[in-house]
PDB file of N, CA and C in Angstrom:
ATOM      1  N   UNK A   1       0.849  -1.172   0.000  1.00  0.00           N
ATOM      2  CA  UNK A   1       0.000   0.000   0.000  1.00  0.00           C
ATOM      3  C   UNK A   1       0.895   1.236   0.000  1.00  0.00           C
ATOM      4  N   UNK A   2       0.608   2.468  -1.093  1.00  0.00           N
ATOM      5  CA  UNK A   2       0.997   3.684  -0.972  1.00  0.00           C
ATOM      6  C   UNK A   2       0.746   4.308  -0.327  1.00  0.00           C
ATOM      7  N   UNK A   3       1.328   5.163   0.640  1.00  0.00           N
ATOM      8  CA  UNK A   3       0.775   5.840   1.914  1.00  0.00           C
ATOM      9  C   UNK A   3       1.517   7.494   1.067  1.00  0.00           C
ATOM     10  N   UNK A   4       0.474   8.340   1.124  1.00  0.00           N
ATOM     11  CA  UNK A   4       0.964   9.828   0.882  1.00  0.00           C
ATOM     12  C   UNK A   4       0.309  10.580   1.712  1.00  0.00           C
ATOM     13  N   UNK A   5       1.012  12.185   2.690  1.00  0.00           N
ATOM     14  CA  UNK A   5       0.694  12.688   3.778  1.00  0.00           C
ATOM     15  C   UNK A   5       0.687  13.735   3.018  1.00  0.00           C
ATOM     16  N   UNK A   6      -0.144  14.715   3.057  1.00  0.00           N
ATOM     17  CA  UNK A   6       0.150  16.085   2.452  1.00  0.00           C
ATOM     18  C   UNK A   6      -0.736  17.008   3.690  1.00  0.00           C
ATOM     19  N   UNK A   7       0.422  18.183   3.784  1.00  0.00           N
ATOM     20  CA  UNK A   7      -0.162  19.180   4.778  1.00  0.00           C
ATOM     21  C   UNK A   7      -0.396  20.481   3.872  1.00  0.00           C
ATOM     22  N   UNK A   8      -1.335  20.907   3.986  1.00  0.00           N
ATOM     23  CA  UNK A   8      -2.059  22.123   3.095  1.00  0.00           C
ATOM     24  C   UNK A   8      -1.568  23.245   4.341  1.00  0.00           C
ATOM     25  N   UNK A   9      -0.717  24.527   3.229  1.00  0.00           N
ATOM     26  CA  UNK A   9      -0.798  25.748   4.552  1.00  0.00           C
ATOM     27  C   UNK A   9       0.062  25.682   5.692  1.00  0.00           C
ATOM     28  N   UNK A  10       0.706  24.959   5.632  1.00  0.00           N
ATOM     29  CA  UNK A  10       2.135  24.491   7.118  1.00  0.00           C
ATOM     30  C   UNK A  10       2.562  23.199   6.839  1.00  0.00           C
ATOM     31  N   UNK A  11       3.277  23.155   7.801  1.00  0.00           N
ATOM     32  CA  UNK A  11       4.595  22.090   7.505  1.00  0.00           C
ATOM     33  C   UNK A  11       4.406  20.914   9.054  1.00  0.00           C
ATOM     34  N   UNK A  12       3.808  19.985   8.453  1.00  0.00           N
ATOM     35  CA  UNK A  12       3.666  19.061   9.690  1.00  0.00           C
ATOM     36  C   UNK A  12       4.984  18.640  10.112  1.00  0.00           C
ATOM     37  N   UNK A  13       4.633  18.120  11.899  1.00  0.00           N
ATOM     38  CA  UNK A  13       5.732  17.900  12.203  1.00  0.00           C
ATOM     39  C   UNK A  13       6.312  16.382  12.507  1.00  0.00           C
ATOM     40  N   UNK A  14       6.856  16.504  12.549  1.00  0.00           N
ATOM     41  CA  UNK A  14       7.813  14.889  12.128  1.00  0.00           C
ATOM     42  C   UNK A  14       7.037  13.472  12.584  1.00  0.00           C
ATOM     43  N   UNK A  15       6.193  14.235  14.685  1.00  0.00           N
ATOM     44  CA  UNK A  15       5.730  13.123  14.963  1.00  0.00           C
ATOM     45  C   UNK A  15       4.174  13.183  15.021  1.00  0.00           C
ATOM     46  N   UNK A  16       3.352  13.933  13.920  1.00  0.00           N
ATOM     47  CA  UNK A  16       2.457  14.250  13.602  1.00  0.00           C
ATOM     48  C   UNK A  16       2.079  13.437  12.084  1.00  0.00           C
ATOM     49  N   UNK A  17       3.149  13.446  11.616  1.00  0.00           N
ATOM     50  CA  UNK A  17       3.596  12.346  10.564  1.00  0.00           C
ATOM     51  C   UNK A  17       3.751  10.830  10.509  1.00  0.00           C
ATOM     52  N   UNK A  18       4.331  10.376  11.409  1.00  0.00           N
ATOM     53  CA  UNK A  18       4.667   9.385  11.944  1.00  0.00           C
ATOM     54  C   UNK A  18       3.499   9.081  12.838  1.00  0.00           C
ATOM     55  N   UNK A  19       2.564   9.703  13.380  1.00  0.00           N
ATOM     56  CA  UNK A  19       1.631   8.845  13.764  1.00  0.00           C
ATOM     57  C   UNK A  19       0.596   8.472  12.343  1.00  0.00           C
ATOM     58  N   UNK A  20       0.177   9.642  11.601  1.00  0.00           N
ATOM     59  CA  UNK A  20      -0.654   9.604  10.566  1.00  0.00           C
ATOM     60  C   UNK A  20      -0.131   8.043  10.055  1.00  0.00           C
ATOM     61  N   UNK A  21       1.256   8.078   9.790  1.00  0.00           N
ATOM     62  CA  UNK A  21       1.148   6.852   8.963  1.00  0.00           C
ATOM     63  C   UNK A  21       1.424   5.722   9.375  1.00  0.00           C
ATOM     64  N   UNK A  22       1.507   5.365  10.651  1.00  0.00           N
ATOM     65  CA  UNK A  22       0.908   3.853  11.945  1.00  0.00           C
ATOM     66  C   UNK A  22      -0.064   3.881  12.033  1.00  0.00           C
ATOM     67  N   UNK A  23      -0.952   5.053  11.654  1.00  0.00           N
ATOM     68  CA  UNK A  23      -2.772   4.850  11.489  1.00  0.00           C
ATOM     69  C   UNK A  23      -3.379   4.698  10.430  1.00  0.00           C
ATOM     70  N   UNK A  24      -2.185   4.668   9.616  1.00  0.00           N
ATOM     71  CA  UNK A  24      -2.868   4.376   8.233  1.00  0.00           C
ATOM     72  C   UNK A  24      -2.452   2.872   7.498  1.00  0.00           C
ATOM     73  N   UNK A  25      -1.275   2.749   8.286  1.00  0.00           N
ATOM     74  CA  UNK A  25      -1.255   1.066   7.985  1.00  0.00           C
ATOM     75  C   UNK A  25      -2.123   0.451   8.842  1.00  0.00           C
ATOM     76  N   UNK A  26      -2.675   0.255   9.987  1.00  0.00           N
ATOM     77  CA  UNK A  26      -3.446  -0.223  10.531  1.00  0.00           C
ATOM     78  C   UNK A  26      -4.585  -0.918   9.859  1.00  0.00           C
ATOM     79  N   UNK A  27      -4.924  -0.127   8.937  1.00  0.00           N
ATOM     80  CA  UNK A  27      -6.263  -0.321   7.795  1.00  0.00           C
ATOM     81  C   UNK A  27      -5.970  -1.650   6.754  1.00  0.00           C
ATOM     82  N   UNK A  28      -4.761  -1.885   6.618  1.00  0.00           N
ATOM     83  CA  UNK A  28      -4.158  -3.321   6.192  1.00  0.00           C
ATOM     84  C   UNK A  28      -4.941  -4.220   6.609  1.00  0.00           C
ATOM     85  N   UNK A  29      -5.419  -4.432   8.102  1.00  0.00           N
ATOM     86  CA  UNK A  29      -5.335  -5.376   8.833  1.00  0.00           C
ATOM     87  C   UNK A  29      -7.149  -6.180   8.487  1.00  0.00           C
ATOM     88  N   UNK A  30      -7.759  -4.802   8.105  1.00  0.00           N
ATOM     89  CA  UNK A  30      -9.363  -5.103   7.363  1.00  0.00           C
ATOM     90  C   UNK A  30      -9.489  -5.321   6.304  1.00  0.00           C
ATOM     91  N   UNK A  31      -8.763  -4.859   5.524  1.00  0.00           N
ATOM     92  CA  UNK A  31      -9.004  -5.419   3.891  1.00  0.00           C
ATOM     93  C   UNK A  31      -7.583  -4.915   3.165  1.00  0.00           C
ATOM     94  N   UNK A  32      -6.924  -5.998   2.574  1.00  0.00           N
ATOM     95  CA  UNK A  32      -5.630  -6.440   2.025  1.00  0.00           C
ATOM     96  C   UNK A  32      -5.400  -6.057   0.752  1.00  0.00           C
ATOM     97  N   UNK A  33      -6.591  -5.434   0.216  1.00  0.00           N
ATOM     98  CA  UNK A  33      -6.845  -4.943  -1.515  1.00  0.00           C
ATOM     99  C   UNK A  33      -6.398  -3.261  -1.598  1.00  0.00           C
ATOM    100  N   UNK A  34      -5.922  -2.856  -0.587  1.00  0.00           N
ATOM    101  CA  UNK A  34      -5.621  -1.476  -0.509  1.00  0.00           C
ATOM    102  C   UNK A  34      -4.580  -1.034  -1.435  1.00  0.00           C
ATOM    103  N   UNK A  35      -4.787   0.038  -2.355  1.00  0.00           N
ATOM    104  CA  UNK A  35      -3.709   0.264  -3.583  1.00  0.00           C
ATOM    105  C   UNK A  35      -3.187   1.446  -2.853  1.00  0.00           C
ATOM    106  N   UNK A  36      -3.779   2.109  -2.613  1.00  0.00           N
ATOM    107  CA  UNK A  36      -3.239   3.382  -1.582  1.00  0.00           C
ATOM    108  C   UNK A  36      -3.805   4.322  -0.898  1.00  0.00           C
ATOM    109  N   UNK A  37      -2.993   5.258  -0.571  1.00  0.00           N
ATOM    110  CA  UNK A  37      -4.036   6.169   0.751  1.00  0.00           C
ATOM    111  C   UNK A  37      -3.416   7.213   0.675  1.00  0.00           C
ATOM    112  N   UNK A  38      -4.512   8.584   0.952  1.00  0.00           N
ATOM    113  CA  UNK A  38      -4.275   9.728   0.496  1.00  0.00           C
ATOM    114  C   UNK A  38      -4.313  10.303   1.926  1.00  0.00           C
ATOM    115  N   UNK A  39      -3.067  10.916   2.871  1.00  0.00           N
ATOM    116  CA  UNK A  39      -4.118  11.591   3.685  1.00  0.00           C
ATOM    117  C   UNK A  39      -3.867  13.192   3.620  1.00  0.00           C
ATOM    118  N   UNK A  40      -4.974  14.075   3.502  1.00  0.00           N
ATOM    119  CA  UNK A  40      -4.570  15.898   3.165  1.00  0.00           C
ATOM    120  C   UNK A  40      -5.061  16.259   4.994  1.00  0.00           C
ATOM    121  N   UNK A  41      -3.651  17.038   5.424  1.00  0.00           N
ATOM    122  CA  UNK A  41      -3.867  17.402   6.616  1.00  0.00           C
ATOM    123  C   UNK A  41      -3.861  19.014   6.178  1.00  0.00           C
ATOM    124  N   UNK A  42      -5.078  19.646   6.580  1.00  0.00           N
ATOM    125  CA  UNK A  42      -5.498  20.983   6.491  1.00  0.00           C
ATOM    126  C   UNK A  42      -6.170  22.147   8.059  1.00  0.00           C
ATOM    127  N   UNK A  43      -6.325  23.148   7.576  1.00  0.00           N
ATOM    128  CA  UNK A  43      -6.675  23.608   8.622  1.00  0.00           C
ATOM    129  C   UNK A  43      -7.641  25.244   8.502  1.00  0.00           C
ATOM    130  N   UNK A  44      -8.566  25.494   8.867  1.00  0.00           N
ATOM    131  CA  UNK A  44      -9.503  26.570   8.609  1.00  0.00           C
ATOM    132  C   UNK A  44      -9.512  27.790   9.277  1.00  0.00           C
ATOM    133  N   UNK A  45      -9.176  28.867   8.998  1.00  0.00           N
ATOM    134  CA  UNK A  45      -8.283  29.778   9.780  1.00  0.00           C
ATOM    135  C   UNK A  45      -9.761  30.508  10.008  1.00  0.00           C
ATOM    136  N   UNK A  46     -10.622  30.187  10.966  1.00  0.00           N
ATOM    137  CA  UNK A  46     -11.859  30.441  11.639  1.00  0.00           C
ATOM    138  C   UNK A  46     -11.456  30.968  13.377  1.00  0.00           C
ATOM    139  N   UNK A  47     -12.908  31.332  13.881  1.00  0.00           N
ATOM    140  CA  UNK A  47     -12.695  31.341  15.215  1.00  0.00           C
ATOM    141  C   UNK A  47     -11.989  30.188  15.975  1.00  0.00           C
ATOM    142  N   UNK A  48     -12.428  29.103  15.710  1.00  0.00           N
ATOM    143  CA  UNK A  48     -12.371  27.848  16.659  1.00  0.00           C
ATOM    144  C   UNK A  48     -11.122  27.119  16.100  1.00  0.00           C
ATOM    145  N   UNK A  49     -10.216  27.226  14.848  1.00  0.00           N
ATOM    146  CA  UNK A  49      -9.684  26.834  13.869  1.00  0.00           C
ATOM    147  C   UNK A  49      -9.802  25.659  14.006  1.00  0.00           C
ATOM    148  N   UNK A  50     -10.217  25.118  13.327  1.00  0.00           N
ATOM    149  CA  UNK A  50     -10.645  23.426  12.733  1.00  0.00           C
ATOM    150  C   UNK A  50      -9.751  23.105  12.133  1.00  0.00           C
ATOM    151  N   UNK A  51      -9.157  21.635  12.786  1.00  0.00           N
ATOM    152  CA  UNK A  51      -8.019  20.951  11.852  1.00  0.00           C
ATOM    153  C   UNK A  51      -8.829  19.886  10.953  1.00  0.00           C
ATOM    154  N   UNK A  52      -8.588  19.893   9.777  1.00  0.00           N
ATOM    155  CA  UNK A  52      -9.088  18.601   9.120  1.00  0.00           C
ATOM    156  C   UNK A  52      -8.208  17.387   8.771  1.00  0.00           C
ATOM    157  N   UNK A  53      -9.007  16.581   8.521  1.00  0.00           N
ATOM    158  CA  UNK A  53      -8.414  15.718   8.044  1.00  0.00           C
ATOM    159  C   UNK A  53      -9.114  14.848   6.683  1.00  0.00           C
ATOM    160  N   UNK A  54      -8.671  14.594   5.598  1.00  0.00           N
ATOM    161  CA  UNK A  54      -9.051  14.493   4.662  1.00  0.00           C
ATOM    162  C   UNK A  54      -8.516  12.560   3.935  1.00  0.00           C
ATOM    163  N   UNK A  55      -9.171  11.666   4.014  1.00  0.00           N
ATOM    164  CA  UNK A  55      -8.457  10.489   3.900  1.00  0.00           C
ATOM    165  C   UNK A  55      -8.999   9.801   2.706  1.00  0.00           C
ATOM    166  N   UNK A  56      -8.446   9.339   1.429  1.00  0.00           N
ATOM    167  CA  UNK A  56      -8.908   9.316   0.784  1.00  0.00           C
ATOM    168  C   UNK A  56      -8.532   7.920  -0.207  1.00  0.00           C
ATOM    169  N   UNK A  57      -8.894   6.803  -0.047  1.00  0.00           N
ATOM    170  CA  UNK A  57      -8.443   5.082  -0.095  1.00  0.00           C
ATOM    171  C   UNK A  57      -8.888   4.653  -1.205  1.00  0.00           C
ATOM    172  N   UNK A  58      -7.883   4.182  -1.953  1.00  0.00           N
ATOM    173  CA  UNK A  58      -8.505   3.735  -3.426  1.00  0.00           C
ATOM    174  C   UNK A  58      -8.240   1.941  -3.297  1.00  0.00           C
ATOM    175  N   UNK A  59      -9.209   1.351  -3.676  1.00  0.00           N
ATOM    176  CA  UNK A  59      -8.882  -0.061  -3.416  1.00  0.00           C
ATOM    177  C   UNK A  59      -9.462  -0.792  -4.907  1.00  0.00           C
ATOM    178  N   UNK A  60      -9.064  -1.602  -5.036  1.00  0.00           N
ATOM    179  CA  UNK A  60      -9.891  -2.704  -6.514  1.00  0.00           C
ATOM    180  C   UNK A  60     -11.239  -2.101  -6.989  1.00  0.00           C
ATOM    181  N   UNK A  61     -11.117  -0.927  -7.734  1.00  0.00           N
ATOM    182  CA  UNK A  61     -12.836  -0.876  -8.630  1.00  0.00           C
ATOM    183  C   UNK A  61     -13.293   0.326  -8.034  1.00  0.00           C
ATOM    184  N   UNK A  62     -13.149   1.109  -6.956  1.00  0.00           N
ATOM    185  CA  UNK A  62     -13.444   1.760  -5.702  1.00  0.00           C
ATOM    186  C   UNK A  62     -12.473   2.597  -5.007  1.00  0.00           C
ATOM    187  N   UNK A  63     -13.038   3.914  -4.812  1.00  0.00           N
ATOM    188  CA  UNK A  63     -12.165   4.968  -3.884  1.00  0.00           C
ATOM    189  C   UNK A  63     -13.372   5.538  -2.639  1.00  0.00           C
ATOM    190  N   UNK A  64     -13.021   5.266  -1.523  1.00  0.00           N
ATOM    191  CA  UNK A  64     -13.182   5.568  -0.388  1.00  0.00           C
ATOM    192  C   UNK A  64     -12.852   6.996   0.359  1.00  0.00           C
ATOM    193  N   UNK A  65     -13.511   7.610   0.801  1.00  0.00           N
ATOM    194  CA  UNK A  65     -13.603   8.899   1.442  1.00  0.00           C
ATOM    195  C   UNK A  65     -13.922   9.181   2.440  1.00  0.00           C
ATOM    196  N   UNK A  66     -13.039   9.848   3.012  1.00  0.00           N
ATOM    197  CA  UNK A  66     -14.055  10.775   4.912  1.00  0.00           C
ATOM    198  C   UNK A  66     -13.023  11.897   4.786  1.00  0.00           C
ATOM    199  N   UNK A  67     -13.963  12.312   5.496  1.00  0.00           N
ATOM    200  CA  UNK A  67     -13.446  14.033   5.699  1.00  0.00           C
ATOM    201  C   UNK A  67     -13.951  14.497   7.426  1.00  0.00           C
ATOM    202  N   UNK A  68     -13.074  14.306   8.111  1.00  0.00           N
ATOM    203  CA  UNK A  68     -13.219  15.090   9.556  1.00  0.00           C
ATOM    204  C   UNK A  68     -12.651  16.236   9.691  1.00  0.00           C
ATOM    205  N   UNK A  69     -13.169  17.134  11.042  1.00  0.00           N
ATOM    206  CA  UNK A  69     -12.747  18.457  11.185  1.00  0.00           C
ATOM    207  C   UNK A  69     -12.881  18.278  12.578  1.00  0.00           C
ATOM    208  N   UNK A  70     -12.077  18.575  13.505  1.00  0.00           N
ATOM    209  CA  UNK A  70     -11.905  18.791  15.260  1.00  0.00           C
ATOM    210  C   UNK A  70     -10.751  19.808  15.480  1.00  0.00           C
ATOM    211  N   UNK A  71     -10.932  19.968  16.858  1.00  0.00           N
ATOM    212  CA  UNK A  71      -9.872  20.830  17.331  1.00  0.00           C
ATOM    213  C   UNK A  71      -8.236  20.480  17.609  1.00  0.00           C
ATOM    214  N   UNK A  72      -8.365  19.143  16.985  1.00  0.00           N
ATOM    215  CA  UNK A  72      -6.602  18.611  16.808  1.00  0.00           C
ATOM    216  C   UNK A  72      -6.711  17.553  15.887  1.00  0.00           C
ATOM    217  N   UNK A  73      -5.544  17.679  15.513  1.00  0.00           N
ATOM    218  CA  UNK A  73      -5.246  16.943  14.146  1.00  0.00           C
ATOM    219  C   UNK A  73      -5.165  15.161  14.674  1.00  0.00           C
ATOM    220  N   UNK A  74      -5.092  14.647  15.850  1.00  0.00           N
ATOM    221  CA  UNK A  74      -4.449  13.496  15.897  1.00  0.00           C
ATOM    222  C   UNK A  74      -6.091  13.106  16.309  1.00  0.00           C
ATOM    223  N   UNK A  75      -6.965  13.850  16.492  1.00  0.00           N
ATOM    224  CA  UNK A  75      -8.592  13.605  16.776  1.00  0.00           C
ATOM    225  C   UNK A  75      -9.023  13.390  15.540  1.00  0.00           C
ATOM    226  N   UNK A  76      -8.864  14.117  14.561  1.00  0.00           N
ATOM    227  CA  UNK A  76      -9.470  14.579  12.943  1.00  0.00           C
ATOM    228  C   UNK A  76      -9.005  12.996  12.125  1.00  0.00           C
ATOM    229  N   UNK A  77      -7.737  12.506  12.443  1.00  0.00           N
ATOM    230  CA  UNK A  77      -7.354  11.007  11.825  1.00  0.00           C
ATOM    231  C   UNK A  77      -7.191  10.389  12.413  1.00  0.00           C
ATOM    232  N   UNK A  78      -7.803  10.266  13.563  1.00  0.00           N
ATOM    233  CA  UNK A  78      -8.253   9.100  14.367  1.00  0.00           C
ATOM    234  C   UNK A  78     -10.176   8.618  13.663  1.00  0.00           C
ATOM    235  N   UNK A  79     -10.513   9.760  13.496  1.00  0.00           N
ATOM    236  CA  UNK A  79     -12.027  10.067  12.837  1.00  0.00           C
ATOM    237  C   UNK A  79     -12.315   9.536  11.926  1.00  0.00           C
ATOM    238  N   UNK A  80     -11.180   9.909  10.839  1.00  0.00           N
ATOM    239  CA  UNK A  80     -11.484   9.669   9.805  1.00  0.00           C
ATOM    240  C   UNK A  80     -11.132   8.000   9.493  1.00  0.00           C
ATOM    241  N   UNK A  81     -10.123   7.955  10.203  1.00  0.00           N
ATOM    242  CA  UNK A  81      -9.674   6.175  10.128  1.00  0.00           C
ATOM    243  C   UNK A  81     -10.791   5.599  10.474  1.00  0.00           C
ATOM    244  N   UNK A  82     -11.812   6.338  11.825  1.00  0.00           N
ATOM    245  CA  UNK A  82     -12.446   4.643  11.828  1.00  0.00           C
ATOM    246  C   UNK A  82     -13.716   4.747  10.679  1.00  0.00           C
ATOM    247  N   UNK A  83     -13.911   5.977  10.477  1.00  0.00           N
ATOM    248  CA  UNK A  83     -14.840   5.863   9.086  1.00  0.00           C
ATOM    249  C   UNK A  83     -14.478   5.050   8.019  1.00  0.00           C
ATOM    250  N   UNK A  84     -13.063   5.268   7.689  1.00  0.00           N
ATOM    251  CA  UNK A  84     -12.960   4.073   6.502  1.00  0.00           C
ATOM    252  C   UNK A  84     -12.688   2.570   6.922  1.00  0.00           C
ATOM    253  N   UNK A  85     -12.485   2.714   8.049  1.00  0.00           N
ATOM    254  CA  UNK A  85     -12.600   0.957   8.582  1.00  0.00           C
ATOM    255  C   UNK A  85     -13.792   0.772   8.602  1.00  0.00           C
ATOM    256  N   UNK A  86     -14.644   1.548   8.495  1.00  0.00           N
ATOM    257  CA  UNK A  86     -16.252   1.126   8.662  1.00  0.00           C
ATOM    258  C   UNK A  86     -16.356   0.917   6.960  1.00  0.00           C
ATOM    259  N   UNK A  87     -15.991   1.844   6.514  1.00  0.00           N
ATOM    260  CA  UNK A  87     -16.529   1.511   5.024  1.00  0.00           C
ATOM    261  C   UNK A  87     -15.540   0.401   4.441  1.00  0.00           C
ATOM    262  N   UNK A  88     -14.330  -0.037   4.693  1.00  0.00           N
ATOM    263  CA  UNK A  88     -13.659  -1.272   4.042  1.00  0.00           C
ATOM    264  C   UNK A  88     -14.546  -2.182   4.495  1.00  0.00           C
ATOM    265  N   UNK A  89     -15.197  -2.477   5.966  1.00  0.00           N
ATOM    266  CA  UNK A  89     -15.942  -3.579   6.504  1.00  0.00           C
ATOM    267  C   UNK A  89     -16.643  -4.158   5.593  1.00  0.00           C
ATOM    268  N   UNK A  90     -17.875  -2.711   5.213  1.00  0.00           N
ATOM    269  CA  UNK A  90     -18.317  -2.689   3.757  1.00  0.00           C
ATOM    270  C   UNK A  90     -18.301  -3.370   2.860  1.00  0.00           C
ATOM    271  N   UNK A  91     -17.254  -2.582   2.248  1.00  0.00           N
ATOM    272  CA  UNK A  91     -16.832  -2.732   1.055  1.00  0.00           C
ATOM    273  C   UNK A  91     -16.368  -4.839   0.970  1.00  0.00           C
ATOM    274  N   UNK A  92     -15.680  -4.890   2.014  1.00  0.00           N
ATOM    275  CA  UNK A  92     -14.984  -6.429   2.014  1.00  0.00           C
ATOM    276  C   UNK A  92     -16.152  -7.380   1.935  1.00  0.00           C
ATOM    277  N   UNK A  93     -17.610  -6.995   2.858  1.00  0.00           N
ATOM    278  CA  UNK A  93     -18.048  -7.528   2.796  1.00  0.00           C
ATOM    279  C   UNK A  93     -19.334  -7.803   1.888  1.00  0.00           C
ATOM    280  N   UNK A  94     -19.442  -6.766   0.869  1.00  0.00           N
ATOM    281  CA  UNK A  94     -20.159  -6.730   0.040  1.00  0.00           C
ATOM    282  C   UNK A  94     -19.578  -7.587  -1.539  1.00  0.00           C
ATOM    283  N   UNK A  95     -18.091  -7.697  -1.898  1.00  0.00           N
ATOM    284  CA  UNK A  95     -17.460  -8.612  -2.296  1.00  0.00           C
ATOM    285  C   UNK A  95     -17.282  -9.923  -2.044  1.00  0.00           C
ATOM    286  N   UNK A  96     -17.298 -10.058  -0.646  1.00  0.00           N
ATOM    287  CA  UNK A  96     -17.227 -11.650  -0.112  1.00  0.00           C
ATOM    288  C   UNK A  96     -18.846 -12.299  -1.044  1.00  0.00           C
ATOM    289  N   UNK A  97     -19.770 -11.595  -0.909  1.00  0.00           N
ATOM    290  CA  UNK A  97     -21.352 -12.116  -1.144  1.00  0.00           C
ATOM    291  C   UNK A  97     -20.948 -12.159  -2.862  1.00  0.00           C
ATOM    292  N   UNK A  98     -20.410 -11.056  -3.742  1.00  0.00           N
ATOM    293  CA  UNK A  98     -20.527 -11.557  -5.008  1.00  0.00           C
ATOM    294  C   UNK A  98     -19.711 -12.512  -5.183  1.00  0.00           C
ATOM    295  N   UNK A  99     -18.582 -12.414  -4.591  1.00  0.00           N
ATOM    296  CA  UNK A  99     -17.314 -13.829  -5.302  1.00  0.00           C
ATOM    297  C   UNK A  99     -18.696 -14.533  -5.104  1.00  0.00           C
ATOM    298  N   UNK A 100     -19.305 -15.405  -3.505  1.00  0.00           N
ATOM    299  CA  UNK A 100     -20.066 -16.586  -3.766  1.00  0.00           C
ATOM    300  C   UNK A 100     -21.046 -16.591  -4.625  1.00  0.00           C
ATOM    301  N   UNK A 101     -21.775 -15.370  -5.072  1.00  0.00           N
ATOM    302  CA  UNK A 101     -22.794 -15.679  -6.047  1.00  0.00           C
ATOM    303  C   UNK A 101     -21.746 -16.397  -7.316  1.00  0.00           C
ATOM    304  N   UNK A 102     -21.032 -15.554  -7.902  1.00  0.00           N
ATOM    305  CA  UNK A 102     -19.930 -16.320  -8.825  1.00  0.00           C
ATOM    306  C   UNK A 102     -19.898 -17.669  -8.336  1.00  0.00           C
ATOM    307  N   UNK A 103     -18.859 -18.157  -7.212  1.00  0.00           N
ATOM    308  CA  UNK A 103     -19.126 -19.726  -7.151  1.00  0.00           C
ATOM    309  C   UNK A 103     -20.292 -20.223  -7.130  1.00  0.00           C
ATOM    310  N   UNK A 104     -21.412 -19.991  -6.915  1.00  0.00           N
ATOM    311  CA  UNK A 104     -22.697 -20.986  -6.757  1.00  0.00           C
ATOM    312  C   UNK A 104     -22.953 -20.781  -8.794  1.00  0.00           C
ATOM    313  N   UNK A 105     -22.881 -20.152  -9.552  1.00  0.00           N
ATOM    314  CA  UNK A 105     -23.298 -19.990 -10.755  1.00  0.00           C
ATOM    315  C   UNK A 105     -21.977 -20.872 -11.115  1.00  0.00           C
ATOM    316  N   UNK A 106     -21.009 -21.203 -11.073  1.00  0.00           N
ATOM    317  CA  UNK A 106     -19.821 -21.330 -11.792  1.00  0.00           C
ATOM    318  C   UNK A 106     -19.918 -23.001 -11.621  1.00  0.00           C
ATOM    319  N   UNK A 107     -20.853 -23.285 -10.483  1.00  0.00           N
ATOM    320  CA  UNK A 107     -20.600 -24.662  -9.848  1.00  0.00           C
ATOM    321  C   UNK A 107     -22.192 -25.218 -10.242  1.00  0.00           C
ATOM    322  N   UNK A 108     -22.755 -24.681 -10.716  1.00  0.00           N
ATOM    323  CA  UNK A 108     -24.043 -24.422 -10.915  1.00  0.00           C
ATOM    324  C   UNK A 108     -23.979 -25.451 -13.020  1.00  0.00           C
ATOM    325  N   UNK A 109     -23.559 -24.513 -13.693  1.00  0.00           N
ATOM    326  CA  UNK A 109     -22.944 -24.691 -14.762  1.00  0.00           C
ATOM    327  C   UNK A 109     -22.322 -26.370 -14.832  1.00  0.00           C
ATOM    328  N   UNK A 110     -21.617 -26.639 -14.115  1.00  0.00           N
ATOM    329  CA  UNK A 110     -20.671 -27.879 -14.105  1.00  0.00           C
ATOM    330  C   UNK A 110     -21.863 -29.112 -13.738  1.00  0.00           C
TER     331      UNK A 110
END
């Protein structure tokens, strides 16, 4: 899996980095079809300034998305990770059901 970190507007720091991307291999561990991962670390120069986080997973056929906003960045991709572990769950398991339709037709045939 390709892991790319991009900070919009400042210069992340080393161990702001280094966590992003132990939280982004983690996602390995749910579905193994992962081609790569986008994550855009941004920030909204508002009252409250909102850090975002922007994560963006392309896997077999399919690209995956979340977008969080909190008051720290290690909250914002913690957020957004478990959103796409929710949607690989998904995604893995909405594939598991077609492969078997495929085997029951393939075995079906024979």
């Amino acid at each position: 899996m390709n892991i790319y970190i991009t900070a919009r507007h400042f210069k992340a720091h080393e161990t702001l980095r280094a966590y992003a991307f132990d939280s982004l291999n983690k996602l390995e561990k749910f579905y193994d079809g992962i081609l790569s991962a986008d994550l855009i670390l941004s920030y909204e120069k508002s009252k409250n300034s909102l850090k975002a986080a922007e994560l963006v997973v392309k896997v077999r056929g399919s690209v995956l998305k979340s977008l969080e906003k909190t008051d720290e960045y290690v909250k914002s991709i913690d957020a957004a990770v478990n959103k796409i572990e929710r949607q690989l769950q998904k995604y893995k398991s909405k594939h598991e059901q077609k492969d078997k339709k495929v085997i029951r037709k393939t075995r079906e045939k024979i």
